[in-house]
Protein backbone atom coordinates (compact mmCIF):
# COMPACT_ATOMS: atom_id res chain seq x y z
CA UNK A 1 0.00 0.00 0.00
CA UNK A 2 1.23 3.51 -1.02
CA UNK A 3 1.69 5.41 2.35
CA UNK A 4 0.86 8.72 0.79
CA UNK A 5 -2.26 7.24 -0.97
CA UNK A 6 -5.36 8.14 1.54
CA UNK A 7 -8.01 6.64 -0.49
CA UNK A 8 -6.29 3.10 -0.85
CA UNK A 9 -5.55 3.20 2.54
CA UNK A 10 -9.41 3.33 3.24
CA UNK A 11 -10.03 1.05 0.52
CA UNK A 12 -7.77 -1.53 1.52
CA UNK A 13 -9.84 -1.19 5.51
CA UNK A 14 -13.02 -1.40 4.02
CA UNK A 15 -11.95 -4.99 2.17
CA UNK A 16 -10.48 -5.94 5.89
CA UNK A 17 -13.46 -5.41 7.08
CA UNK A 18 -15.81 -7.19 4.59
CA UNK A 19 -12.86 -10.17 5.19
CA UNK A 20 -14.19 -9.89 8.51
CA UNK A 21 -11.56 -7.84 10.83
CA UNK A 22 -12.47 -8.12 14.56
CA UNK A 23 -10.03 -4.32 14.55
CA UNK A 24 -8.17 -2.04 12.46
CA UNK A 25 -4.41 -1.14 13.15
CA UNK A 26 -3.01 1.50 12.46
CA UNK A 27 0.62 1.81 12.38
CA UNK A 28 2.74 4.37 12.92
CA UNK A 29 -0.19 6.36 15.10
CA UNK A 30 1.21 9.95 14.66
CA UNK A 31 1.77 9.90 11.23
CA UNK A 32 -1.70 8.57 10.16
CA UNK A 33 -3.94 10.78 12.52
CA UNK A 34 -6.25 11.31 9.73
CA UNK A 35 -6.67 7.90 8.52
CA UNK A 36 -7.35 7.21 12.20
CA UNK A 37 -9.72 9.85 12.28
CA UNK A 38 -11.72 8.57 8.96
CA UNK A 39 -11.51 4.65 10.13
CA UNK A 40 -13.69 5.87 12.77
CA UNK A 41 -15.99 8.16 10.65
CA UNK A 42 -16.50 5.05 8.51
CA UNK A 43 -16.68 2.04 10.70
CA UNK A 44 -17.79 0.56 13.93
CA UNK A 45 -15.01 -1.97 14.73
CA UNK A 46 -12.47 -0.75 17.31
CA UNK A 47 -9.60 1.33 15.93
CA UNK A 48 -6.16 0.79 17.31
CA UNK A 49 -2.57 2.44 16.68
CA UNK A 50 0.89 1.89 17.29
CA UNK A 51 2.79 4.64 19.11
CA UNK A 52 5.59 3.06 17.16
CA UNK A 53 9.33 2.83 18.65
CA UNK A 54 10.83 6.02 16.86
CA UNK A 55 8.14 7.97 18.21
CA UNK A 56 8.90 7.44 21.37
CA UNK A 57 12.53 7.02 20.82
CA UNK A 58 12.15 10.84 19.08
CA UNK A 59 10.36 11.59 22.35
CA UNK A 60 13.03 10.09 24.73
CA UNK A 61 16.10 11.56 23.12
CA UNK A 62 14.27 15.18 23.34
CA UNK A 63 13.68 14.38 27.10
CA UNK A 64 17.47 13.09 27.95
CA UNK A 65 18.48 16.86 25.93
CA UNK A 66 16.09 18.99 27.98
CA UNK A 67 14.62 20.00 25.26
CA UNK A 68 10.60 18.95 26.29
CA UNK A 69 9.05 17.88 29.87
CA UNK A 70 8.82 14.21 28.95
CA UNK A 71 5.52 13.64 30.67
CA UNK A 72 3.87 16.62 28.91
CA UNK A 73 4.99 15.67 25.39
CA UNK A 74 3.68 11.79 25.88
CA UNK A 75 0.86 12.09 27.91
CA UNK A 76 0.09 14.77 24.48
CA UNK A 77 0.74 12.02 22.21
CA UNK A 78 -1.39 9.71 23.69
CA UNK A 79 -4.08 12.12 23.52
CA UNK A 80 -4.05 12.94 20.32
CA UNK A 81 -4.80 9.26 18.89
CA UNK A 82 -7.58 9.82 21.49
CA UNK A 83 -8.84 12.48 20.02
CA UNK A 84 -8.38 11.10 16.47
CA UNK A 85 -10.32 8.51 17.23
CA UNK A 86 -8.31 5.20 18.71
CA UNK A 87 -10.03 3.21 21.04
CA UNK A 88 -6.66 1.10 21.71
CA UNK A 89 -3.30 2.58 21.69
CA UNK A 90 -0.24 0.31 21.88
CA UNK A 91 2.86 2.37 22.98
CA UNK A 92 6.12 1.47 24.68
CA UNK A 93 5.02 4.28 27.33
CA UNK A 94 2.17 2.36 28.52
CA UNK A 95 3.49 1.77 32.14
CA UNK A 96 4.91 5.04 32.47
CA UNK A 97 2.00 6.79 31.18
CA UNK A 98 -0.14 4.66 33.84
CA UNK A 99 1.80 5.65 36.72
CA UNK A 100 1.43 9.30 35.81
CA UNK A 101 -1.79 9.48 35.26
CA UNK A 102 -2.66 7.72 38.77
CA UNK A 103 -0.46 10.18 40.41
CA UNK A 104 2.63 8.65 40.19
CA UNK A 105 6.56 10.17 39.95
């Protein structure tokens, strides 16, 4: 599938789902937010993404420079496949991202 191709990318989702897909992935998250956004216009299976490694790899390295407040910048990330639309998100900050947002250092 052409990355920069929108409409096959829906395409090709729709044909998973006819196939009979229990969930669409989507991976890389960030880069896709819109196709996110339109799998959950157009369908009512569960919509994952991948916070893929060099995300948060990009995100660490900024961190260890000083150059973002870690937290901040994944905790944002996270929220924005929220907001697109993901009803899963896999992501290598999952138990760091749990322990701050119960409160934890």
């Amino acid at each position: 599938m052409d990355p920069a191709n929108y409409r096959e990318a829906l395409r090709e989702a729709a044909l998973d789902e006819l196939e009979g897909a229990d969930i669409m992935m989507v991976k890389p998250g960030m880069p896709y937010l819109d196709v996110v956004r339109s799998l959950r216009d157009n369908t009512t299976l569960p919509i994952s993404v991948y916070h893929v490694s060099g995300e948060y790899a990009m995100l660490k390295a900024a961190a260890e420079r000083g150059w973002l407040n870690e937290r901040d910048a994944a905790l944002e990330a996270l929220t924005c496949f929220r907001r697109a639309g993901a009803d899963i998100i896999l992501t290598y900050y999952a138990v760091q991202a749990s322990k701050w947002l119960a409160g934890e250092k």
